[in-house]
N, C-alpha and C. Protein backbone atom coordinates (compact mmCIF):
# COMPACT_ATOMS: atom_id res chain seq x y z
N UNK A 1 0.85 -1.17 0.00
CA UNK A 1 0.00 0.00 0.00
C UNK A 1 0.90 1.24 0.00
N UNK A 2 0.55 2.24 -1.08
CA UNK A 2 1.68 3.44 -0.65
C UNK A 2 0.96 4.51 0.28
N UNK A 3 1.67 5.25 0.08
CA UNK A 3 1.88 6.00 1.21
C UNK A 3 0.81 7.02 1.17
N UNK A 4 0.27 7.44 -0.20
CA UNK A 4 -0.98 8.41 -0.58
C UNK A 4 -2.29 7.89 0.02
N UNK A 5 -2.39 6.25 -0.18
CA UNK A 5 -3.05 5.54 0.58
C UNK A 5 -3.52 5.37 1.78
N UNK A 6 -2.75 5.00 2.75
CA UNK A 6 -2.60 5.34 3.92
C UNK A 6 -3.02 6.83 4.41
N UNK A 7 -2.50 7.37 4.22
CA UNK A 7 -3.03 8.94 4.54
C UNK A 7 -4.40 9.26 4.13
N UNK A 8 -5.11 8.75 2.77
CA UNK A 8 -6.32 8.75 2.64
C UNK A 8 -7.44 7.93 3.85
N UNK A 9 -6.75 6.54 3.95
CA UNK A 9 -7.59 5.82 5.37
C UNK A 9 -7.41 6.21 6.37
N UNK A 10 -6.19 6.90 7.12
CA UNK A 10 -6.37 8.07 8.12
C UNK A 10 -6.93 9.06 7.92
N UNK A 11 -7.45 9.71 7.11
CA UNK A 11 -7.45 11.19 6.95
C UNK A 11 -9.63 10.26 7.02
N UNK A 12 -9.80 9.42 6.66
CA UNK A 12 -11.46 8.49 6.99
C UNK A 12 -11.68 8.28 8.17
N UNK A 13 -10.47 7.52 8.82
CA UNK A 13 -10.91 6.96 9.98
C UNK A 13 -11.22 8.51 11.09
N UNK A 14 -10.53 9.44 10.80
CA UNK A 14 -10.25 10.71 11.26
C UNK A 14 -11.51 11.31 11.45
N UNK A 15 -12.16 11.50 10.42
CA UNK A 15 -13.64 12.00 9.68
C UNK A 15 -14.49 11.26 10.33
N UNK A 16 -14.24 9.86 10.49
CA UNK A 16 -15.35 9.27 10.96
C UNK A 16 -15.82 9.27 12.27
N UNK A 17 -14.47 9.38 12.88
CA UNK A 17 -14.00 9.38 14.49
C UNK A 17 -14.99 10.86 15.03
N UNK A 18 -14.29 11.97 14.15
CA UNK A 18 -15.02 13.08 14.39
C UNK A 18 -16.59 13.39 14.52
N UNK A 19 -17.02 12.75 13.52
CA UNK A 19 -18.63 12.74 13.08
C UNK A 19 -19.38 11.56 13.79
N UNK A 20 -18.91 10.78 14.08
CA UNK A 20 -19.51 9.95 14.94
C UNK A 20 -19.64 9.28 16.21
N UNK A 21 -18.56 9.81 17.14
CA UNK A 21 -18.26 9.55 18.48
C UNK A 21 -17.62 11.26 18.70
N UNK A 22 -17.07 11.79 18.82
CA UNK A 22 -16.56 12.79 19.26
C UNK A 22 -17.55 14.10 19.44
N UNK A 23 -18.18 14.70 17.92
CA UNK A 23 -19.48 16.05 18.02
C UNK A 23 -20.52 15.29 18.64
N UNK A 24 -20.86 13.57 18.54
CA UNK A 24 -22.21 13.63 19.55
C UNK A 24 -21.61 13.54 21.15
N UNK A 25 -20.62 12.99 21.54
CA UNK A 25 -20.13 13.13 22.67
C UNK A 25 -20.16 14.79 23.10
N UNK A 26 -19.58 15.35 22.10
CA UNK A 26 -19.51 17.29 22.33
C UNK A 26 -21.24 17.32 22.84
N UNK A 27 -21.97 17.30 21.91
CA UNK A 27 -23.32 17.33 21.79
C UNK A 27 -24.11 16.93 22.93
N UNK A 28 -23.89 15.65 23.44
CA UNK A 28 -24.12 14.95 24.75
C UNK A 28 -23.98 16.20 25.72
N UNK A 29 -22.83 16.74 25.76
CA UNK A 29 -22.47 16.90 27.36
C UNK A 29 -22.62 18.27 27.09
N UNK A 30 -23.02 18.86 26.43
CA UNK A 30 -23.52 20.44 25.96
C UNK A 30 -24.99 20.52 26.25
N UNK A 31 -25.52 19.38 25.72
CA UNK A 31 -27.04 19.08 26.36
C UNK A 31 -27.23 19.22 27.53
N UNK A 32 -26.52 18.22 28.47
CA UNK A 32 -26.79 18.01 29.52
C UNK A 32 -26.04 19.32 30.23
N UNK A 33 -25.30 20.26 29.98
CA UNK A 33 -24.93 21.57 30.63
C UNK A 33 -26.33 22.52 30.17
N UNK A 34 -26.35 22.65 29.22
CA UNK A 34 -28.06 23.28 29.12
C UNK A 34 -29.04 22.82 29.93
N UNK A 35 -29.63 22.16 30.31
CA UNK A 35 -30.00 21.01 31.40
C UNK A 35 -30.30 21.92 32.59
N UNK A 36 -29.15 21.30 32.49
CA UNK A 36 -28.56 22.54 34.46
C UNK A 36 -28.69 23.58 34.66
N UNK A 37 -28.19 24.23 33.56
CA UNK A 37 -28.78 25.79 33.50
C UNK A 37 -30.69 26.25 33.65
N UNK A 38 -31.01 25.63 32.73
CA UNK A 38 -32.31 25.90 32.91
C UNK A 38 -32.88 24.84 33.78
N UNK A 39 -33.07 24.17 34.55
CA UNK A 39 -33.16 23.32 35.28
C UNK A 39 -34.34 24.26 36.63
N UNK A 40 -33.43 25.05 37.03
CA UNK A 40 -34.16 26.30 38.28
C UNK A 40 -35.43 26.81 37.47
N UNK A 41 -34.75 27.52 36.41
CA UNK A 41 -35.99 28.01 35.66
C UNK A 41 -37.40 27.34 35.16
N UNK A 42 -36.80 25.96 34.75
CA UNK A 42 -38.15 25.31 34.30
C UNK A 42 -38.86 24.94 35.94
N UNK A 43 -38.74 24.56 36.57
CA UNK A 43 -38.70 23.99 37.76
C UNK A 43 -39.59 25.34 38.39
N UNK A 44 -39.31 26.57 38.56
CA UNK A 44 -40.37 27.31 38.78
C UNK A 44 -41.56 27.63 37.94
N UNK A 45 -41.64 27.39 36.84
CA UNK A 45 -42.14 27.92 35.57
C UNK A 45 -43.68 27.85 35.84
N UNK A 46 -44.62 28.03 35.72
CA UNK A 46 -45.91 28.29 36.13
C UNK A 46 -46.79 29.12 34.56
N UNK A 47 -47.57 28.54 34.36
CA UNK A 47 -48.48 28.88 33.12
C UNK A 47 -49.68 30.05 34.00
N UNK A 48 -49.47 30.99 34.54
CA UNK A 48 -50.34 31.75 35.50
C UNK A 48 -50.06 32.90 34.57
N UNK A 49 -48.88 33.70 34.03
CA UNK A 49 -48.88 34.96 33.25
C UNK A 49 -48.00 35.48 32.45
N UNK A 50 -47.64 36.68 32.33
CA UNK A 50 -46.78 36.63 31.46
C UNK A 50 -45.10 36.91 32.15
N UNK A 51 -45.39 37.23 33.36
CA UNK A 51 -43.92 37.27 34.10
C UNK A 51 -43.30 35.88 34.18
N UNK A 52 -43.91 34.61 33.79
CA UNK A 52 -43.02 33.65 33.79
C UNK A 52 -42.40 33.62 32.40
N UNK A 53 -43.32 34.06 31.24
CA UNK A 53 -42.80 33.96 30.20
C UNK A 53 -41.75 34.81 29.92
N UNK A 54 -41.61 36.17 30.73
CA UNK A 54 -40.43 36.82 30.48
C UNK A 54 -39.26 36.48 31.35
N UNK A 55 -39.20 35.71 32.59
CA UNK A 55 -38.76 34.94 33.25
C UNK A 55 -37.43 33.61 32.29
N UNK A 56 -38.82 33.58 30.96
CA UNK A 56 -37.95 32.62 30.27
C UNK A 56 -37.29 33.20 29.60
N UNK A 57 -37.42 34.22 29.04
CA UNK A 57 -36.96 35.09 27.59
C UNK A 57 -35.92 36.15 28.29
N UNK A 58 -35.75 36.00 29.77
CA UNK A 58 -34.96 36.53 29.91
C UNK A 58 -33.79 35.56 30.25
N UNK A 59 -33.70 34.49 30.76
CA UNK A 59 -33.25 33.08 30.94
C UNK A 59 -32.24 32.82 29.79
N UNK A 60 -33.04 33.31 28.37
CA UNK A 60 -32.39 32.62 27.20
C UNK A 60 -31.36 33.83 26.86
N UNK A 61 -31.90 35.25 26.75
CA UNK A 61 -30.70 36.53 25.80
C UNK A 61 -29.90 36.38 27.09
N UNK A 62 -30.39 36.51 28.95
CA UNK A 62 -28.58 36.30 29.14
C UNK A 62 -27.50 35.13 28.75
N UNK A 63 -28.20 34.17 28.39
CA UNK A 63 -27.35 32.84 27.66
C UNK A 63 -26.87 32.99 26.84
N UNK A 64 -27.26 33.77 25.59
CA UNK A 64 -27.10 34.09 24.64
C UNK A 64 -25.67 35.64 24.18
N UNK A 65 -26.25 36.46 25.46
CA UNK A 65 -25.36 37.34 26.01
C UNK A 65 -24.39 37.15 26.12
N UNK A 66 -24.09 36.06 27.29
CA UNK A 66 -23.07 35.56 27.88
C UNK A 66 -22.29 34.94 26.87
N UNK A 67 -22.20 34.04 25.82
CA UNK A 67 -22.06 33.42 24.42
C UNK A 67 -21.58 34.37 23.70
N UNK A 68 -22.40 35.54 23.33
CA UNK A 68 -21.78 36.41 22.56
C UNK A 68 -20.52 37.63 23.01
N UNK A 69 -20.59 37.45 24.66
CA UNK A 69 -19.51 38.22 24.81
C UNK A 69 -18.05 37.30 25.15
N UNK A 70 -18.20 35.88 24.87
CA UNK A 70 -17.16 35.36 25.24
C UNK A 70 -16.35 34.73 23.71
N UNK A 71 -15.24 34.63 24.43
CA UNK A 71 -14.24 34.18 23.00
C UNK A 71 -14.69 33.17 22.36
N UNK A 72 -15.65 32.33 22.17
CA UNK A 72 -16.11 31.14 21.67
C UNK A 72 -17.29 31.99 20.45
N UNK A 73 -17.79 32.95 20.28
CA UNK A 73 -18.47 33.82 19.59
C UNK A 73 -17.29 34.12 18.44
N UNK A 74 -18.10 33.86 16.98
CA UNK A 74 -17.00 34.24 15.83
C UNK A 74 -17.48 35.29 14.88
N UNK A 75 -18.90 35.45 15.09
CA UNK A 75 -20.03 36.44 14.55
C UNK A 75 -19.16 37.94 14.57
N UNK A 76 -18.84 38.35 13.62
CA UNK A 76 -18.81 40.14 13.92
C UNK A 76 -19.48 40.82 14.41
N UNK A 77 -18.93 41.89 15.33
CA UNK A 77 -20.01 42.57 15.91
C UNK A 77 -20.80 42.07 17.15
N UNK A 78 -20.30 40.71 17.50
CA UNK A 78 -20.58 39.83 18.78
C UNK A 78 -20.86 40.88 19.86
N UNK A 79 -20.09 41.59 20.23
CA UNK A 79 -19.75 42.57 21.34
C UNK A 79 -21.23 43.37 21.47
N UNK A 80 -21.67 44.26 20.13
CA UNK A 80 -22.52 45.28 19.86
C UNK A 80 -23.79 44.16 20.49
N UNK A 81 -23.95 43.07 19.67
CA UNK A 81 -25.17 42.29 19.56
C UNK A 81 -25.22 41.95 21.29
N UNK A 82 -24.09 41.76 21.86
CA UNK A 82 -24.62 41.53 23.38
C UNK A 82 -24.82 42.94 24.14
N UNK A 83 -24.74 43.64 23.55
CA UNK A 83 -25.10 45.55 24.35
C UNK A 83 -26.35 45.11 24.03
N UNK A 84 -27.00 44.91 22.70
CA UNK A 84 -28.72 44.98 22.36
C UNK A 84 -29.29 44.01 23.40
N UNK A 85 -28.76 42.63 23.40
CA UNK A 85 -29.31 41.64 24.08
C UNK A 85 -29.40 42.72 25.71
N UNK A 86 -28.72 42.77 26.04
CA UNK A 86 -28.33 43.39 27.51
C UNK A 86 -29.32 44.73 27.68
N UNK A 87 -29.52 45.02 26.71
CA UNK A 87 -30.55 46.13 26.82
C UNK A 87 -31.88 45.68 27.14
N UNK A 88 -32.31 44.33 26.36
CA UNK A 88 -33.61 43.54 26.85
C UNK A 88 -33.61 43.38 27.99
N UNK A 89 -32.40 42.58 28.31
CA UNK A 89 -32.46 41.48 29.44
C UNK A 89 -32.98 42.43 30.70
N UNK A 90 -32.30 44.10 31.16
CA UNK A 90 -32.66 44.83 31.75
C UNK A 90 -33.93 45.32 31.50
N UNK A 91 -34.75 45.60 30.32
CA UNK A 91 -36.31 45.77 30.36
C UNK A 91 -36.52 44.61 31.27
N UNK A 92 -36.48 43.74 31.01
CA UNK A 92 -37.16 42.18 31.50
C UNK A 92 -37.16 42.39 32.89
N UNK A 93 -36.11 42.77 33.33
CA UNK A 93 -35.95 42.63 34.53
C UNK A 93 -36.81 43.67 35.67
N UNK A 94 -36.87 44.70 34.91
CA UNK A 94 -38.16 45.72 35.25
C UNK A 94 -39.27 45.32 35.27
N UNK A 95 -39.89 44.56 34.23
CA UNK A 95 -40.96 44.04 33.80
C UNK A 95 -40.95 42.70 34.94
N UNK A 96 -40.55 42.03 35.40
CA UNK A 96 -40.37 41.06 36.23
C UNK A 96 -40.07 41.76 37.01
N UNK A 97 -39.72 42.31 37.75
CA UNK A 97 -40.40 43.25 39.51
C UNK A 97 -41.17 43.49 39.26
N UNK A 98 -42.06 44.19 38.24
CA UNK A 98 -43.17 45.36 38.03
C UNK A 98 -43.93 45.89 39.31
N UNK A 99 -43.01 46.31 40.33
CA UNK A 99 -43.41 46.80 41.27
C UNK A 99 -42.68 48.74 41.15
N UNK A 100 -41.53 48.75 40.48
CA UNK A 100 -41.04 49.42 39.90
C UNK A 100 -41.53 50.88 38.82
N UNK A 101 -42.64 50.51 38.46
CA UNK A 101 -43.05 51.47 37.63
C UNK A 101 -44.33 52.21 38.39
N UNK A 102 -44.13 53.52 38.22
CA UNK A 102 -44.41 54.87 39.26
C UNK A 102 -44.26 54.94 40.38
N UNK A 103 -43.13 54.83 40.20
CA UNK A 103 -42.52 54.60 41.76
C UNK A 103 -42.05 55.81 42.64
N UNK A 104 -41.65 56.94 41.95
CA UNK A 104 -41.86 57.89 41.76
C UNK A 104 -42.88 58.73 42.61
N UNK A 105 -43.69 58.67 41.79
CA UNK A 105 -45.28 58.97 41.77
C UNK A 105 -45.54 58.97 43.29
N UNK A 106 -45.54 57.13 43.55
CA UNK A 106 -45.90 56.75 44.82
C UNK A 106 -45.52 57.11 45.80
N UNK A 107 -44.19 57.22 45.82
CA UNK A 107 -43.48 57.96 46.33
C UNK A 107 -43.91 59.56 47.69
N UNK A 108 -43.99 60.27 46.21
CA UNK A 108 -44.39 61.27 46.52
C UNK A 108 -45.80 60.85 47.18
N UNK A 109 -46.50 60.33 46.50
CA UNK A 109 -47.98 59.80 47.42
C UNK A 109 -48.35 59.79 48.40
N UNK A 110 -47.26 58.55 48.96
CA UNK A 110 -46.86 57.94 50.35
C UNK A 110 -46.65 59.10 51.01
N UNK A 111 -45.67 60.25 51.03
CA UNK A 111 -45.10 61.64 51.40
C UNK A 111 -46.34 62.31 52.34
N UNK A 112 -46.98 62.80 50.91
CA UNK A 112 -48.04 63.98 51.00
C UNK A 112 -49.56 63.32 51.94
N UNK A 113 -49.91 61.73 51.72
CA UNK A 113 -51.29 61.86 52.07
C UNK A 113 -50.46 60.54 53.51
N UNK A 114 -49.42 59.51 53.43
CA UNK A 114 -49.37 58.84 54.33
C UNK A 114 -48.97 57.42 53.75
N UNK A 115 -48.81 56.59 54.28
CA UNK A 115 -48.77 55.09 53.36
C UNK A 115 -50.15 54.88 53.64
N UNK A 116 -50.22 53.81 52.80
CA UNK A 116 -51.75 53.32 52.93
C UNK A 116 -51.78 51.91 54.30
N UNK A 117 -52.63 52.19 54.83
CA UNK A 117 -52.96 51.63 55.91
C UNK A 117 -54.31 50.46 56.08
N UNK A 118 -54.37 49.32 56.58
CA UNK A 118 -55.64 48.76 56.60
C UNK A 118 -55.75 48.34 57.89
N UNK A 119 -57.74 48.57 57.88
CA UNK A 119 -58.20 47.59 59.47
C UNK A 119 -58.93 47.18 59.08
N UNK A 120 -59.77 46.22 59.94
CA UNK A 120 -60.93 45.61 59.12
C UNK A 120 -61.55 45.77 60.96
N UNK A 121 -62.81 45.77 60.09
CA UNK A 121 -64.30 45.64 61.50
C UNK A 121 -65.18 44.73 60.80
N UNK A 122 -65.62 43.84 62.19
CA UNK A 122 -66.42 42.94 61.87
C UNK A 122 -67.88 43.43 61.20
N UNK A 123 -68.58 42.60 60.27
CA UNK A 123 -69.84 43.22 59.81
C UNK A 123 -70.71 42.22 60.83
N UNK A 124 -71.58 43.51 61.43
CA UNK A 124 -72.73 42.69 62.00
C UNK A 124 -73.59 41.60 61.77
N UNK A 125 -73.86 40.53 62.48
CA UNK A 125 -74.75 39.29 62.01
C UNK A 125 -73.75 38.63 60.88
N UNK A 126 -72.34 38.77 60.66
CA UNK A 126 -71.85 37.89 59.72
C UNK A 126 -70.81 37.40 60.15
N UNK A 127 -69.91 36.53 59.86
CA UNK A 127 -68.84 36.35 59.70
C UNK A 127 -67.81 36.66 59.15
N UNK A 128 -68.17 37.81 58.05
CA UNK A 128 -66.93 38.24 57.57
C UNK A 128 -67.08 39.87 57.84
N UNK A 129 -65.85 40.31 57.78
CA UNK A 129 -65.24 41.52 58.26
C UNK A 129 -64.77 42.73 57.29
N UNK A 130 -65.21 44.08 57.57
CA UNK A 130 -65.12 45.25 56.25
C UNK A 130 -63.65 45.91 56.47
N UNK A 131 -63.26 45.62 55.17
CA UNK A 131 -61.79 46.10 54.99
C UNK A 131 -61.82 47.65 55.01
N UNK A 132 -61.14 48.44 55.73
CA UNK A 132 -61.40 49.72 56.04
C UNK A 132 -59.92 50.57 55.03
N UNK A 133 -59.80 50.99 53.85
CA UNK A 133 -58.05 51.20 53.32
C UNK A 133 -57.78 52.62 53.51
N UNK A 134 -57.20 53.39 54.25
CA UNK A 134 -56.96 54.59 54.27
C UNK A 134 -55.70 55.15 54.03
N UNK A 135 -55.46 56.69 54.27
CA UNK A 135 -54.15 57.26 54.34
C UNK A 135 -53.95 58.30 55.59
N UNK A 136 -53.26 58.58 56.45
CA UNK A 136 -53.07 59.28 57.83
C UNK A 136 -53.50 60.50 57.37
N UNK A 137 -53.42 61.13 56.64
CA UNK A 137 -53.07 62.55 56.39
C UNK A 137 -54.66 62.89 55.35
N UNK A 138 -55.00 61.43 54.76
CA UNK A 138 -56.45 62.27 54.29
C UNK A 138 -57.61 61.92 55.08
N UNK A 139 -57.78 62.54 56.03
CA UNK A 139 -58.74 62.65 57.31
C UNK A 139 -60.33 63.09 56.57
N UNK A 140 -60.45 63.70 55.52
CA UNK A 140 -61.28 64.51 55.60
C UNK A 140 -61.96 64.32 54.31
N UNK A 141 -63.27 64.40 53.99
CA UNK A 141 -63.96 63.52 52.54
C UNK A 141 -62.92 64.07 51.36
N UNK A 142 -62.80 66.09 51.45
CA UNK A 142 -62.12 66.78 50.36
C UNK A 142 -60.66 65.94 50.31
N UNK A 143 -60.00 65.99 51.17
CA UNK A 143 -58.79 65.17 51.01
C UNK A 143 -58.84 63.80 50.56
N UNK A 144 -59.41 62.90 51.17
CA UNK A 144 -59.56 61.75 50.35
C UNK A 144 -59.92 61.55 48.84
N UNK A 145 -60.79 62.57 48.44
CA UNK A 145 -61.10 62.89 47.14
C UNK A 145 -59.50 63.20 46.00
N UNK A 146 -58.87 64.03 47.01
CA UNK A 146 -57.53 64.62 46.30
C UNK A 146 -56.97 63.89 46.32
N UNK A 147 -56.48 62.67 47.21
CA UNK A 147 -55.44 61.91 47.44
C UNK A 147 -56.47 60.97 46.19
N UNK A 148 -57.61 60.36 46.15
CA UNK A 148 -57.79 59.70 45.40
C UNK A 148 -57.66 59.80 43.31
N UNK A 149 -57.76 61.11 43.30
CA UNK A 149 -57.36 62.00 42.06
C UNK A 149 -55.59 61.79 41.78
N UNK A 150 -54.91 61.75 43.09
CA UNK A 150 -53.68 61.61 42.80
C UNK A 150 -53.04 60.54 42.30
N UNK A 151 -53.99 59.77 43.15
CA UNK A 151 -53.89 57.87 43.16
C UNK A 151 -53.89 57.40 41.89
N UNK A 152 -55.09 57.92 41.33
CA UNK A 152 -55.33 57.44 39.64
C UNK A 152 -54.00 58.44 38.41
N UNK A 153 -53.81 59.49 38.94
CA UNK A 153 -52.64 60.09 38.23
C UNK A 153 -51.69 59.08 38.17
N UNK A 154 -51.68 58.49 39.74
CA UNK A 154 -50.16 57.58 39.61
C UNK A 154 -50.59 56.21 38.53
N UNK A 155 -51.49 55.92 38.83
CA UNK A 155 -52.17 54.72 38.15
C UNK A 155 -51.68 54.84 36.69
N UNK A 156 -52.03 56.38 35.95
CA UNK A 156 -51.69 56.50 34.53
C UNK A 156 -50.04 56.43 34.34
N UNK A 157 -49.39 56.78 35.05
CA UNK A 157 -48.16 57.29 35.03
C UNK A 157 -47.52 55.86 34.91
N UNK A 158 -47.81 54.82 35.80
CA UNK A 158 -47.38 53.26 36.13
C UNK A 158 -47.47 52.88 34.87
N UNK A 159 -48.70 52.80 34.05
CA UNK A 159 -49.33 52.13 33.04
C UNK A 159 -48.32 52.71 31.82
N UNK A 160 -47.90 53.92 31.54
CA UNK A 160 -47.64 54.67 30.51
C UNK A 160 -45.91 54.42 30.44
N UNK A 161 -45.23 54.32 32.57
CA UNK A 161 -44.32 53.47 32.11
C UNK A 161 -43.75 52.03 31.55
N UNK A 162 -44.91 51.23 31.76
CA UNK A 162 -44.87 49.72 31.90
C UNK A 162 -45.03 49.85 29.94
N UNK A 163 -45.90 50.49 29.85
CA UNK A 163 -45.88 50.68 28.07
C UNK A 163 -44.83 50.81 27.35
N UNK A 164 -44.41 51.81 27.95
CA UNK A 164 -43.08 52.21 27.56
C UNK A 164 -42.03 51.39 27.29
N UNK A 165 -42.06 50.74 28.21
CA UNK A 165 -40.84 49.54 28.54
C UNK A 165 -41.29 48.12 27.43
N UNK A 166 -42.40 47.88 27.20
CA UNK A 166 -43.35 46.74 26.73
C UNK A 166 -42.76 47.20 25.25
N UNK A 167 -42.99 48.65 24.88
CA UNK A 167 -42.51 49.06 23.66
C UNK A 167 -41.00 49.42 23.07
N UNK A 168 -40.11 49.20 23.93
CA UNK A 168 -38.61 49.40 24.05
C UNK A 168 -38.24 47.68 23.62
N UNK A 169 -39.22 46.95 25.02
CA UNK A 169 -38.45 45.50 24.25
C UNK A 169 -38.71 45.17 23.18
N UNK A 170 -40.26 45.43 22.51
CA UNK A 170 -40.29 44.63 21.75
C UNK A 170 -39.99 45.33 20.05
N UNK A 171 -39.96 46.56 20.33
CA UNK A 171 -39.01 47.16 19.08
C UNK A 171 -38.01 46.43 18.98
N UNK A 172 -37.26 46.27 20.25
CA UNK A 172 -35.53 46.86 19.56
C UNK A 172 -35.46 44.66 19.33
N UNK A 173 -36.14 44.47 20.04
CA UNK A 173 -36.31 42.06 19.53
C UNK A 173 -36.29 42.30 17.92
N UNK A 174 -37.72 43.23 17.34
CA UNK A 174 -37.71 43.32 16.41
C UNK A 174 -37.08 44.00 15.24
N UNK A 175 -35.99 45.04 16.01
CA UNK A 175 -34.73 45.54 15.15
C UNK A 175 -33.95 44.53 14.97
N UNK A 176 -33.34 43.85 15.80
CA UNK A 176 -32.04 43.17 16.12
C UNK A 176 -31.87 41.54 15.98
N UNK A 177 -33.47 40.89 16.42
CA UNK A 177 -33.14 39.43 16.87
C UNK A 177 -32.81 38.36 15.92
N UNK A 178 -32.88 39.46 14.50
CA UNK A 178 -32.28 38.07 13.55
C UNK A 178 -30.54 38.38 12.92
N UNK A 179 -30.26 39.53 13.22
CA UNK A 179 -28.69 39.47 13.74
C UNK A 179 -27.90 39.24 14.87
N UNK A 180 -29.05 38.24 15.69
CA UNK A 180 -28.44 37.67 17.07
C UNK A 180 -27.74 35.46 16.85
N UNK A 181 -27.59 35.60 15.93
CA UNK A 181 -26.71 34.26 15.51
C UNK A 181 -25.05 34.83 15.70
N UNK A 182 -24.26 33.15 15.38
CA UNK A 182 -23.03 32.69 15.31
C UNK A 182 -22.78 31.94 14.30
């Protein structure tokens, strides 16, 4: 056998070695590290709203993030594409507290009329009891009226930021997310 030979049945057995025990072995144990990772996440996951679903979608661009800012990323522009991702991942993360938006507002709320406070008194002849919700400082029908005028200001203000944010992610998914490959 010469020698061109030989090098051709190595250069097979090589190919074969690669493609058939070695990338599914890679493959195997890449699986099972994905696994682990999402493992917490699925494991809480709950079909109740949409904070689990951003829960997930935020789960995946920091993965994806993380991927694109590390040396294993060959994509140009890797760097830029994980600023965009990173820009979601932080909506998300707003959007998942959503305790966060008019906060502000409330803020000042809490300030001017008091935090909000509850008692409850029993209702006569029943068993169940009237939730009483107030604020220290609005004592008086006119004040409660104002503090309640303010209440719904904050209400718009919450809503108009949560929009805001709803409309930031899902623009810039839809600028960017199909120049988010490798």
């Amino acid at each position: 056998m010469d020698k061109e030979k030989l090098l051709e049945i190595h250069e097979d057995i090589r190919d074969f070695i690669r493609m058939n025990i070695r990338t599914p072995v890679r493959r195997f144990f890449e699986s099972l590290s994905n696994t682990i990772k999402w493992l917490p996440v699925i494991w809480t996951d709950r079909q109740w709203d949409q904070i689990y679903l951003f829960i997930i979608m935020r789960k995946k661009l920091v993965l994806m993030r993380d991927f694109f800012n590390s040396d294993y990323a060959m994509a140009e522009g890797a760097k830029k594409r994980a600023k965009e991702m990173d820009r979601c991942i932080n909506i998300l993360n707003r959007m998942i507290d959503d305790f966060c938006y008019g906060e502000e507002c409330y803020d000042k709320l809490n300030k001017k009329w008091g935090k909000l406070e509850m008692t409850s008194t029993p209702i006569e002849e029943s068993k169940y009891y009237k939730a009483n919700i107030f604020r220290k400082y609005a004592d008086t029908p006119e004040k409660r009226e104002q503090e309640r005028k303010e209440l719904h200001e904050c209400f718009k203000i919450e809503e108009q930021e949560r929009e805001k944010d709803y409309d930031e992610l899902f623009n810039n998914m839809r600028k960017n997310v199909r120049g988010w490959w490798d």
